[in-house]
Every structure is written in structure tokens, then in C-alpha cells.
PDB file of N, CA and C in Angstrom:
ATOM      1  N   UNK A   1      -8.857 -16.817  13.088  1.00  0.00           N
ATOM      2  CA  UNK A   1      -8.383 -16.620  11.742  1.00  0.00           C
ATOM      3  C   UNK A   1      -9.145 -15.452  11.130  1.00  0.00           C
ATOM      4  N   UNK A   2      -8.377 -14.494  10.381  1.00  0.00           N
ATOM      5  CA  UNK A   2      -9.056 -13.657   9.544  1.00  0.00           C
ATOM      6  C   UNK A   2      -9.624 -14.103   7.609  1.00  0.00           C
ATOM      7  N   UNK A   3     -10.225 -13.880   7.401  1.00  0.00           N
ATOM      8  CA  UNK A   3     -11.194 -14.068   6.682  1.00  0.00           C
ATOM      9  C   UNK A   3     -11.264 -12.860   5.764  1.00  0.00           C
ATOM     10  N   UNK A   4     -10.646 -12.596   4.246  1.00  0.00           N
ATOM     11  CA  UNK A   4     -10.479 -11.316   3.870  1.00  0.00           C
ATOM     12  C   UNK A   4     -11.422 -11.791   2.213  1.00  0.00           C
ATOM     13  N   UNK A   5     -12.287 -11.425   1.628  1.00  0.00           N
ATOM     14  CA  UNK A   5     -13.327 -11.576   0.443  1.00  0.00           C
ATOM     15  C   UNK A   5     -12.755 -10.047  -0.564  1.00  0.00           C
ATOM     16  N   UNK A   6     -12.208 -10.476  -1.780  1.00  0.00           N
ATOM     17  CA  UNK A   6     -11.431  -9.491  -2.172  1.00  0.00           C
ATOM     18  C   UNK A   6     -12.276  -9.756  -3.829  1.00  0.00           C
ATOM     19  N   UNK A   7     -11.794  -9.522  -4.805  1.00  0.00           N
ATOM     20  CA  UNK A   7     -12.020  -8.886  -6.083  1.00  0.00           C
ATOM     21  C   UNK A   7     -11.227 -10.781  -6.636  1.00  0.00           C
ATOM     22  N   UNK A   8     -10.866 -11.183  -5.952  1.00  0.00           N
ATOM     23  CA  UNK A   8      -9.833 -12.677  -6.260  1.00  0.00           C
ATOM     24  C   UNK A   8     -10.158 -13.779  -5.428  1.00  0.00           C
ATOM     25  N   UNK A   9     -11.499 -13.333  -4.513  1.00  0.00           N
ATOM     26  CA  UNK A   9     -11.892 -14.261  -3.895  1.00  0.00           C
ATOM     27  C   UNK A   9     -11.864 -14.522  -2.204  1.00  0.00           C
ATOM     28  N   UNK A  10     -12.292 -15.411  -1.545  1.00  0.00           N
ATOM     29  CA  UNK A  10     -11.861 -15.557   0.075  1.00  0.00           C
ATOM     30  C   UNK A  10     -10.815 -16.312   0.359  1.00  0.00           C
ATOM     31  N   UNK A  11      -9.972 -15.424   1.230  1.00  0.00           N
ATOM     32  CA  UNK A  11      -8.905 -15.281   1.989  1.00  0.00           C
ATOM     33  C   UNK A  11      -8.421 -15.535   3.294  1.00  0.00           C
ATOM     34  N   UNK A  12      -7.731 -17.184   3.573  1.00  0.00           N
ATOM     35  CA  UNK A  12      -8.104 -17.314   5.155  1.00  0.00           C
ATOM     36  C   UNK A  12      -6.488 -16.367   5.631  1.00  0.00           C
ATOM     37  N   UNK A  13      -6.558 -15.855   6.525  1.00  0.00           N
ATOM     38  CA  UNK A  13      -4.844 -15.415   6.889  1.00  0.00           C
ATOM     39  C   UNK A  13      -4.779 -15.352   8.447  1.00  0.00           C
ATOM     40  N   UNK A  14      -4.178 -16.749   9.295  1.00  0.00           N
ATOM     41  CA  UNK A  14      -3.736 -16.631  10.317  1.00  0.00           C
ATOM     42  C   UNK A  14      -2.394 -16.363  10.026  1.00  0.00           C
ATOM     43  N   UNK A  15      -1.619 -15.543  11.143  1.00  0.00           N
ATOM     44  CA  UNK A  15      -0.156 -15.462  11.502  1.00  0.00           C
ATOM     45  C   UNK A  15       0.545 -15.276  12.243  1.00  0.00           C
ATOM     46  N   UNK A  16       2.019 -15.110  12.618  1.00  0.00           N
ATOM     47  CA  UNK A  16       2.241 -15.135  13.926  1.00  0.00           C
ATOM     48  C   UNK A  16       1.783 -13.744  14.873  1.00  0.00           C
ATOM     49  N   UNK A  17       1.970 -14.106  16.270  1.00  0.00           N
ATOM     50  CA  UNK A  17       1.528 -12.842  16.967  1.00  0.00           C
ATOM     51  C   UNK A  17       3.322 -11.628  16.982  1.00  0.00           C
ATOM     52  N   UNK A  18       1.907 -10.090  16.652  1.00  0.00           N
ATOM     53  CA  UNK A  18       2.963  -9.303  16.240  1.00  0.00           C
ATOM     54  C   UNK A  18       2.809  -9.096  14.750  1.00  0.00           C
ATOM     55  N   UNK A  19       2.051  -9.388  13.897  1.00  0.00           N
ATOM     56  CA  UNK A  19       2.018  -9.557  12.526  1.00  0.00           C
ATOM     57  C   UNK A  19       0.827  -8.474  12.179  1.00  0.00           C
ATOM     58  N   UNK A  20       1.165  -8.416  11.084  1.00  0.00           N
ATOM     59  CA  UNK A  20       0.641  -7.391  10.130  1.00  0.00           C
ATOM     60  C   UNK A  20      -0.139  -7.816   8.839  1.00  0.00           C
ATOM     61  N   UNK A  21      -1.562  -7.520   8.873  1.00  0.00           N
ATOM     62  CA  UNK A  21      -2.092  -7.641   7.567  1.00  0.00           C
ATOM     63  C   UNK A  21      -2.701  -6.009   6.760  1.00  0.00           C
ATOM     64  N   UNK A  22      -2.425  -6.452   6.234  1.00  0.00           N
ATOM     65  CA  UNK A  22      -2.819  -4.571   5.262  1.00  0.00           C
ATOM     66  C   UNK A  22      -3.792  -5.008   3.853  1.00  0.00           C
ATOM     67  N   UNK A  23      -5.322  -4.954   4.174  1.00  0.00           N
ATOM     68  CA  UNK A  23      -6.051  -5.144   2.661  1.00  0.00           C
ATOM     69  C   UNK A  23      -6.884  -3.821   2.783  1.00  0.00           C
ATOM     70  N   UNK A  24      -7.906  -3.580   1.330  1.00  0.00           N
ATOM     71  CA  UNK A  24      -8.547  -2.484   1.311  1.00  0.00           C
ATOM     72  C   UNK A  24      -9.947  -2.418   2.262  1.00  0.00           C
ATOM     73  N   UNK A  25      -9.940  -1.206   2.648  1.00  0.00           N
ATOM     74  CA  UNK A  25     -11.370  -1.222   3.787  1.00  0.00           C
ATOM     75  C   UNK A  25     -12.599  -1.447   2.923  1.00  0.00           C
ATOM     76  N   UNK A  26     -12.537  -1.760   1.644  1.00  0.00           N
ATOM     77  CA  UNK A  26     -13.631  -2.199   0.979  1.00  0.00           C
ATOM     78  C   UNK A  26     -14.039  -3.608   1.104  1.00  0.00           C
ATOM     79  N   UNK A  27     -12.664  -4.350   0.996  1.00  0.00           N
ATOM     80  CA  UNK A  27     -12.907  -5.882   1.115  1.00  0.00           C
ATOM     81  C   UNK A  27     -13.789  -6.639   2.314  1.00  0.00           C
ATOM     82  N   UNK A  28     -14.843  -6.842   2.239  1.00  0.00           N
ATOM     83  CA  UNK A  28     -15.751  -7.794   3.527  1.00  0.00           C
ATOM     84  C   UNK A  28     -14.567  -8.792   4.475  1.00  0.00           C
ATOM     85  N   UNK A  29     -14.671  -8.687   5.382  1.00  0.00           N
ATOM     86  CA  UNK A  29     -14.108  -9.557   6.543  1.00  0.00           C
ATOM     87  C   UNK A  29     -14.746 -10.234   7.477  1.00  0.00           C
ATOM     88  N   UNK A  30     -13.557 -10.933   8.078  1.00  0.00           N
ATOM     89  CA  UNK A  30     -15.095 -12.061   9.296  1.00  0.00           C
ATOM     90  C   UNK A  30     -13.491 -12.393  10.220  1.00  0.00           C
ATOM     91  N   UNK A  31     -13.854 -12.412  11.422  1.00  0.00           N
ATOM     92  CA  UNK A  31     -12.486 -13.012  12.360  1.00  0.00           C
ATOM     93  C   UNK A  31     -13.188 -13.940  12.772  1.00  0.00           C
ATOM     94  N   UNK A  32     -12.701 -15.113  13.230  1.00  0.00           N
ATOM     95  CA  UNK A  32     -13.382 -16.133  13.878  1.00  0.00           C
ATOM     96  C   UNK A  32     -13.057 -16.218  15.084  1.00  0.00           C
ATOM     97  N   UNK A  33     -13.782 -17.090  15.987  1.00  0.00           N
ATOM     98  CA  UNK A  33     -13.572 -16.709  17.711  1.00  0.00           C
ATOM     99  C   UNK A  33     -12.743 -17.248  17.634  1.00  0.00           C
ATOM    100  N   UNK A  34     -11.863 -17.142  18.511  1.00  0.00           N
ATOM    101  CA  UNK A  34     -10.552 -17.129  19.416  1.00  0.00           C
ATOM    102  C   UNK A  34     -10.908 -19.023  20.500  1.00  0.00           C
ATOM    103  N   UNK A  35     -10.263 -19.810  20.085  1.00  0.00           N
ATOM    104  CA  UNK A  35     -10.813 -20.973  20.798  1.00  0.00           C
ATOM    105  C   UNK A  35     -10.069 -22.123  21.802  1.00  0.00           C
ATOM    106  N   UNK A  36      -8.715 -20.950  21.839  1.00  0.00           N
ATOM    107  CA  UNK A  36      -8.008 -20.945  23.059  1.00  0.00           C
ATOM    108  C   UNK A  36      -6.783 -19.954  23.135  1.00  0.00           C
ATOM    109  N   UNK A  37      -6.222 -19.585  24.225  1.00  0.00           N
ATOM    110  CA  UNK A  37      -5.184 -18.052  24.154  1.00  0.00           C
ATOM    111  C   UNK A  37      -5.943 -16.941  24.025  1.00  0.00           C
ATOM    112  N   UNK A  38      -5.869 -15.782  23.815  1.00  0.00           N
ATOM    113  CA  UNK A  38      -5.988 -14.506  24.059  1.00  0.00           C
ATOM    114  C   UNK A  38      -5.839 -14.165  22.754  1.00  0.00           C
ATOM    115  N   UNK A  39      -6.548 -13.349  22.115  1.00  0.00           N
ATOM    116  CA  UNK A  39      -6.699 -12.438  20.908  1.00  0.00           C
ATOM    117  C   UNK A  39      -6.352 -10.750  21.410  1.00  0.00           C
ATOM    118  N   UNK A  40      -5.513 -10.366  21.027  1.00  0.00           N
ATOM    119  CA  UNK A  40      -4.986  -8.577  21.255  1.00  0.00           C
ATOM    120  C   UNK A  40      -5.036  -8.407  19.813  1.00  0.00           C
ATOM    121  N   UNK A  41      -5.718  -7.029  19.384  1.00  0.00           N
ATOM    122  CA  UNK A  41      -5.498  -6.963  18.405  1.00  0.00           C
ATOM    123  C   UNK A  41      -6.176  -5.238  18.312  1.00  0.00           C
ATOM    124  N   UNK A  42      -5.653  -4.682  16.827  1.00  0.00           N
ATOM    125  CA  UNK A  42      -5.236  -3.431  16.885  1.00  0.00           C
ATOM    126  C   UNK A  42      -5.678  -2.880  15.585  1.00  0.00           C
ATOM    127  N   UNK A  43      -6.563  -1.203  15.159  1.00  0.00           N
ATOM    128  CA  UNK A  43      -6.599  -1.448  13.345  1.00  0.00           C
ATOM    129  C   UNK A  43      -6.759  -0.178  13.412  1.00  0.00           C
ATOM    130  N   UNK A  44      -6.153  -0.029  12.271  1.00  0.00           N
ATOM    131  CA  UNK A  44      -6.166   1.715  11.597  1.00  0.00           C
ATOM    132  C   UNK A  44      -6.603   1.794  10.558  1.00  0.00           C
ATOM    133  N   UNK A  45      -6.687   3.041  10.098  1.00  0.00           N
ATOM    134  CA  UNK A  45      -7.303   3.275   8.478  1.00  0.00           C
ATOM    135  C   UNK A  45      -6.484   4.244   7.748  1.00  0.00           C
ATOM    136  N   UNK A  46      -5.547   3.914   6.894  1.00  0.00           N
ATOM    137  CA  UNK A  46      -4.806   4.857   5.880  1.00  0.00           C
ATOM    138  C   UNK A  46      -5.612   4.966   4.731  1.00  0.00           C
ATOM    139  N   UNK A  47      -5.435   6.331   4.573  1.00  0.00           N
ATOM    140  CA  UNK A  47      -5.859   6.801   3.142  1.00  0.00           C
ATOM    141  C   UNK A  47      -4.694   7.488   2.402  1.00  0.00           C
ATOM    142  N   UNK A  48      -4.525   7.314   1.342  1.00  0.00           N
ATOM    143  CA  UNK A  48      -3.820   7.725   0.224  1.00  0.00           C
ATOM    144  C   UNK A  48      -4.537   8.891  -0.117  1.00  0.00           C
ATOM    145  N   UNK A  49      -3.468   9.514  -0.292  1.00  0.00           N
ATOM    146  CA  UNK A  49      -3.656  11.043  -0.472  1.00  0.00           C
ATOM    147  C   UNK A  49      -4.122  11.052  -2.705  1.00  0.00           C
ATOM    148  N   UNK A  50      -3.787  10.040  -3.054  1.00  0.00           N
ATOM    149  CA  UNK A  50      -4.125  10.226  -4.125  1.00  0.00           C
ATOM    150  C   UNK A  50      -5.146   8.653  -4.270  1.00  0.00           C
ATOM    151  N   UNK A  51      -6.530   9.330  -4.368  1.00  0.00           N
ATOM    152  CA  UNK A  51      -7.882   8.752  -4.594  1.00  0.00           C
ATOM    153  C   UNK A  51      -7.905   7.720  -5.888  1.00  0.00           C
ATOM    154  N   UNK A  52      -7.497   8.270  -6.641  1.00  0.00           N
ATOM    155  CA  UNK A  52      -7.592   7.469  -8.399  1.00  0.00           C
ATOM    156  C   UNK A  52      -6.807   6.311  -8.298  1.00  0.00           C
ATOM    157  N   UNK A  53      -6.894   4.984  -8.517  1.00  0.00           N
ATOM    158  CA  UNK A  53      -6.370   3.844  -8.353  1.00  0.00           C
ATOM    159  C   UNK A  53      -5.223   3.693  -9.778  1.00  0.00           C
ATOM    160  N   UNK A  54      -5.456   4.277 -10.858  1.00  0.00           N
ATOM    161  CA  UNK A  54      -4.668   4.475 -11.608  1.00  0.00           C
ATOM    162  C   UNK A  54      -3.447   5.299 -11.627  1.00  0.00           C
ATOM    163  N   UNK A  55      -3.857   6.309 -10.970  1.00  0.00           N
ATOM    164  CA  UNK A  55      -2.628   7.165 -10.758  1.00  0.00           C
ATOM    165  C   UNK A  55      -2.158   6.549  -9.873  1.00  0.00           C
ATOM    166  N   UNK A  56      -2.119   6.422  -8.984  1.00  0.00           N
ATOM    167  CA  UNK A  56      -1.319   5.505  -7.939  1.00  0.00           C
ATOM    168  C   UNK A  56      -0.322   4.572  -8.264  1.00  0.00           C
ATOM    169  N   UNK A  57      -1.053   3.850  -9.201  1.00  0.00           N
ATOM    170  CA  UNK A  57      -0.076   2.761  -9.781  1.00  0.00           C
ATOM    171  C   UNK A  57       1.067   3.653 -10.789  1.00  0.00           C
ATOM    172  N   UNK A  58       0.843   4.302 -11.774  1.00  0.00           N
ATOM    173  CA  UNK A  58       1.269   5.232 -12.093  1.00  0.00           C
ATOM    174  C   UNK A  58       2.149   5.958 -11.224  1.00  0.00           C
ATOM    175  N   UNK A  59       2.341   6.613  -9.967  1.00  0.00           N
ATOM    176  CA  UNK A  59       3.270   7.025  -9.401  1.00  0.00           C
ATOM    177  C   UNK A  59       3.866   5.728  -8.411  1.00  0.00           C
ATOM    178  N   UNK A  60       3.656   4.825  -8.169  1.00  0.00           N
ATOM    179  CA  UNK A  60       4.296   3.653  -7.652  1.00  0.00           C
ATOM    180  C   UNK A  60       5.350   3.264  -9.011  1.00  0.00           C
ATOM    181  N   UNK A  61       4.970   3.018 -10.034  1.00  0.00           N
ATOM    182  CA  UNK A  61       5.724   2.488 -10.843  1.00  0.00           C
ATOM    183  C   UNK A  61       7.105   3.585 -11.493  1.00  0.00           C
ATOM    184  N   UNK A  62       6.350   4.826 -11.481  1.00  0.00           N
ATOM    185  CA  UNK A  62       7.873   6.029 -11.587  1.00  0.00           C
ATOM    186  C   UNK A  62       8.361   5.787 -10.391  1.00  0.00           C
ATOM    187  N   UNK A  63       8.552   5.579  -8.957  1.00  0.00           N
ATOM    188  CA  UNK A  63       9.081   5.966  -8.025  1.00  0.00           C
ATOM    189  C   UNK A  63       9.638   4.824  -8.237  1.00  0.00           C
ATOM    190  N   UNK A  64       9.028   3.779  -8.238  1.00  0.00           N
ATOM    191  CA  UNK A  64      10.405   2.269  -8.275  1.00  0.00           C
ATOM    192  C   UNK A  64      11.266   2.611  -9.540  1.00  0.00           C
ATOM    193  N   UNK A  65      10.952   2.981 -10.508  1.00  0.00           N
ATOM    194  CA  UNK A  65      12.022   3.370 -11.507  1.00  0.00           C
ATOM    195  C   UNK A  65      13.026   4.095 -11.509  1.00  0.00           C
ATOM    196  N   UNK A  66      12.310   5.403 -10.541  1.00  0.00           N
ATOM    197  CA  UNK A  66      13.791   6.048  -9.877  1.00  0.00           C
ATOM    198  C   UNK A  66      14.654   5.555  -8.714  1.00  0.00           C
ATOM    199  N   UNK A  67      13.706   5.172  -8.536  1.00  0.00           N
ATOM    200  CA  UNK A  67      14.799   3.787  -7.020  1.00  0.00           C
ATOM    201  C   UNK A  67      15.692   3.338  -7.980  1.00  0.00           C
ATOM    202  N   UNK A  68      15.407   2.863  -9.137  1.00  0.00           N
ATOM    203  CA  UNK A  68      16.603   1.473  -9.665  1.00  0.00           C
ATOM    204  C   UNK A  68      17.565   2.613 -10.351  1.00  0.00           C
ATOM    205  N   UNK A  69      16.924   3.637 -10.946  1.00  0.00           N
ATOM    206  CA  UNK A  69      17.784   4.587 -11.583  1.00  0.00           C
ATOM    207  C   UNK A  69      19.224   5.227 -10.796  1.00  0.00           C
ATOM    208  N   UNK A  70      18.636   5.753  -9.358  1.00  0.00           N
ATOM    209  CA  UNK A  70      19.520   6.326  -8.480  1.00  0.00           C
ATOM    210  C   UNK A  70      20.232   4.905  -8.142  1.00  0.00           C
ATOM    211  N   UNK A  71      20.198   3.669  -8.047  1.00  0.00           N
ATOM    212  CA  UNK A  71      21.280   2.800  -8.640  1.00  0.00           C
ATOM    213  C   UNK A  71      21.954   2.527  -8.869  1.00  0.00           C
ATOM    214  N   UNK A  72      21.939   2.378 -10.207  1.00  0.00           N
ATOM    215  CA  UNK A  72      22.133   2.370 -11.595  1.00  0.00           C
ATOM    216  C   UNK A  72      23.354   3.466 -11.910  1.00  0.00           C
ATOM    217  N   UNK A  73      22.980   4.684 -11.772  1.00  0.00           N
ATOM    218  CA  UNK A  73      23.375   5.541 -12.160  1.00  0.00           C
ATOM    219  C   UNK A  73      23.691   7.513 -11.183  1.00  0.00           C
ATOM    220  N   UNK A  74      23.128   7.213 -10.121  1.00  0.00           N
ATOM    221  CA  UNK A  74      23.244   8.217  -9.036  1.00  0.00           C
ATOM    222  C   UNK A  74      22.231   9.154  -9.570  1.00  0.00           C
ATOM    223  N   UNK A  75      22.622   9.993  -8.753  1.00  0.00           N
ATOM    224  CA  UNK A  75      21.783  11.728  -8.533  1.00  0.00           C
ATOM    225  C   UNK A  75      21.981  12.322  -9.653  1.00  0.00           C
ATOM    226  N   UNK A  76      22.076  12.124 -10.695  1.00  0.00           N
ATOM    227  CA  UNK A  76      22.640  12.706 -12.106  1.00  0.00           C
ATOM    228  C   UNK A  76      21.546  13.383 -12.541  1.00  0.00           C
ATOM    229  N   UNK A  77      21.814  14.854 -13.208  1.00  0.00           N
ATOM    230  CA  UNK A  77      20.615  15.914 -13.543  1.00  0.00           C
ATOM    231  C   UNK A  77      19.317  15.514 -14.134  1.00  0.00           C
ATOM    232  N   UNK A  78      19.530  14.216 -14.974  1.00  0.00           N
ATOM    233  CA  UNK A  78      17.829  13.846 -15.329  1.00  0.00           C
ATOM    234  C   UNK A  78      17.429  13.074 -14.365  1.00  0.00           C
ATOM    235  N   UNK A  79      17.736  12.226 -13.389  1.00  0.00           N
ATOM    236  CA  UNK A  79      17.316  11.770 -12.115  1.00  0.00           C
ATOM    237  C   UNK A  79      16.679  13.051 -11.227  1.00  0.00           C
ATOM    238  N   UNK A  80      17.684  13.943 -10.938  1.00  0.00           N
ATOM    239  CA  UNK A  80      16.743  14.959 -10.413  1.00  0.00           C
ATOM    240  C   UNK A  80      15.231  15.533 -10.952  1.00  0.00           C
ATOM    241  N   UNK A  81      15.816  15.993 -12.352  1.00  0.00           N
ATOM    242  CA  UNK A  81      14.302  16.570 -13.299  1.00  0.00           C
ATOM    243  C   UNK A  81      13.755  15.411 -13.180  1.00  0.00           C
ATOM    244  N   UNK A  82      13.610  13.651 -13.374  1.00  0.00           N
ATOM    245  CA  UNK A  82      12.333  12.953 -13.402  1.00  0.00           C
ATOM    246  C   UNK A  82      11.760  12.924 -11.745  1.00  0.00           C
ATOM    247  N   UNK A  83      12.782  13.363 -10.768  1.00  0.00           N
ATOM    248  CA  UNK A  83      11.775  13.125  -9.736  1.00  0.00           C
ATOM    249  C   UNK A  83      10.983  14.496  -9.022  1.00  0.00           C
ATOM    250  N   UNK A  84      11.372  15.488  -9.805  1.00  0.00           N
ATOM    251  CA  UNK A  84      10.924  16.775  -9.437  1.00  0.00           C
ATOM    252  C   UNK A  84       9.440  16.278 -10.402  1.00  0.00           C
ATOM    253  N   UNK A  85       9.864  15.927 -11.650  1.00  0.00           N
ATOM    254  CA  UNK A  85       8.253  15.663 -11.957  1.00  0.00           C
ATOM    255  C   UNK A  85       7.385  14.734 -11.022  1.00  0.00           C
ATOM    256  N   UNK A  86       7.983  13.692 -10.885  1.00  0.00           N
ATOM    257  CA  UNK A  86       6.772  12.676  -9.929  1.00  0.00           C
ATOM    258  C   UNK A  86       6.504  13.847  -8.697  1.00  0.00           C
ATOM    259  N   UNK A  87       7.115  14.302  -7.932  1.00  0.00           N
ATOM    260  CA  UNK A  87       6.465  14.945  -7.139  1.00  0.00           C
ATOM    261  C   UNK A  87       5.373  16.195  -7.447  1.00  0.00           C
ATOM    262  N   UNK A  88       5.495  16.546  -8.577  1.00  0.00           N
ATOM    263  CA  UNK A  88       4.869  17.247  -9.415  1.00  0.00           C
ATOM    264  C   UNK A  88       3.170  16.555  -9.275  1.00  0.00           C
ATOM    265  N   UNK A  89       3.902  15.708  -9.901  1.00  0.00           N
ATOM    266  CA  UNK A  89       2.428  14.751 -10.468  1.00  0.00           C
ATOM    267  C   UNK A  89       1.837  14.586  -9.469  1.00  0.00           C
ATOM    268  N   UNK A  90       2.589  13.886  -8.188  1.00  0.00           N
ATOM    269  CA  UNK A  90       1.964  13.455  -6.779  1.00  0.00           C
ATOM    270  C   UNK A  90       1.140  14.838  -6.238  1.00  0.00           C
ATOM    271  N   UNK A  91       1.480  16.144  -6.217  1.00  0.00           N
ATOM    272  CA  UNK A  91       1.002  17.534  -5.668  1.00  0.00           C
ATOM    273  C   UNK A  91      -0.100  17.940  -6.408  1.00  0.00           C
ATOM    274  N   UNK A  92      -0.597  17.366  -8.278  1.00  0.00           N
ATOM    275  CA  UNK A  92      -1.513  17.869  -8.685  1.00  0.00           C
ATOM    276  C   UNK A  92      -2.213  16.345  -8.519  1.00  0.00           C
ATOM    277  N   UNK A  93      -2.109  15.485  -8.115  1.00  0.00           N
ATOM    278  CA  UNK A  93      -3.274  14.573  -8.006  1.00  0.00           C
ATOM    279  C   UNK A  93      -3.687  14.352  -6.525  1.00  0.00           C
ATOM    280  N   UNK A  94      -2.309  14.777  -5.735  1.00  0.00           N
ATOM    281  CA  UNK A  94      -3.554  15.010  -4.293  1.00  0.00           C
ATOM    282  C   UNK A  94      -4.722  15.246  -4.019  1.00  0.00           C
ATOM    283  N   UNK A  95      -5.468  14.737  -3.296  1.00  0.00           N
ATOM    284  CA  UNK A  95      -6.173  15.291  -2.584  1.00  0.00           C
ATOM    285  C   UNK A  95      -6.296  16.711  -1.652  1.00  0.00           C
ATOM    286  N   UNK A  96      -6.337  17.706  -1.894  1.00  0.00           N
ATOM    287  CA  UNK A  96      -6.491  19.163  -0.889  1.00  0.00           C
ATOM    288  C   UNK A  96      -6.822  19.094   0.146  1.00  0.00           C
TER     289      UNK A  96
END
């Protein structure tokens, strides 16, 4: 079982094999031994190109808005201009 200690507390998360867990590389972890079957297992490290935890949320929350917009309402000229800005925004808060 994995063992994930977050900002909300400890976290037991077994699941099926083939499964996916995704938390921050900050959060403390612990796997426990394996106490019958075979453990395979696999880990990467993504980084977000934009560092600031605020902006992030901030461009997560325009991009789902234009998801529901294009919708809603299609490719229509202020759909274009609001997403030329988020990408805007996304290019000056990158990371270089």
C-alpha cells in the first residue's frame, strides 16, 4: 500500500494493477512491503511549466471556461480573443 502525508493529512491508496496515482513530490510517502505477488512499479516527475500555484489555478480555471464556452457557443470571435489571452498569460508566466 502507498502511504501519501499531504497538507489534509495521511493517505492510504492501494489499487488495481495498471493504476495511476499522481500527488505532489513534496508530499512524504512510505510503500509498504509487498507480502505476497510481485510489486512492478514505475515513477516520473512532471513539472509545470508555470511555478506559482496561483496562477495555475488561475489558468486551469480560464481554460475550463473556455472548454464550456466552445460548447455553449463555438469558435465565435471572443472565444478566440479569450483564448489568445490565456495563452498569453500561460507564455508570460512560464518558466524560460
Amino acid at each position: 500500500m502507498l502511504t501519501i502525508e499531504d497538507t489534509f493529512g495521511s493517505h492510504g491508496v492501494k489499487l488495481k494493477a495498471g493504476s495511476l496515482v499522481v500527488y505532489p513530490s513534496s508530499s512524504i510517502h512510505e510503500v509498504s512491503p509487498v507480502t505476497s505477488g510481485h510489486r512492478m512499479a514505475c515513477f516520473m516527475f512532471i513539472q509545470n511549466m508555470v511555478r506559482d500555484p496561483g496562477q495555475r489555478r488561475l489558468l486551469f480555471d480560464m481554460d475550463m471556461a473556455l472548454l464550456r464556452l466552445r460548447q455553449d457557443v463555438g469558435e465565435t470571435d471572443p472565444v478566440v480573443r479569450l483564448t489568445g489571452v490565456y495563452h498569453n498569460r500561460l507564455r508570460r508566466w512560464a518558466d524560460s
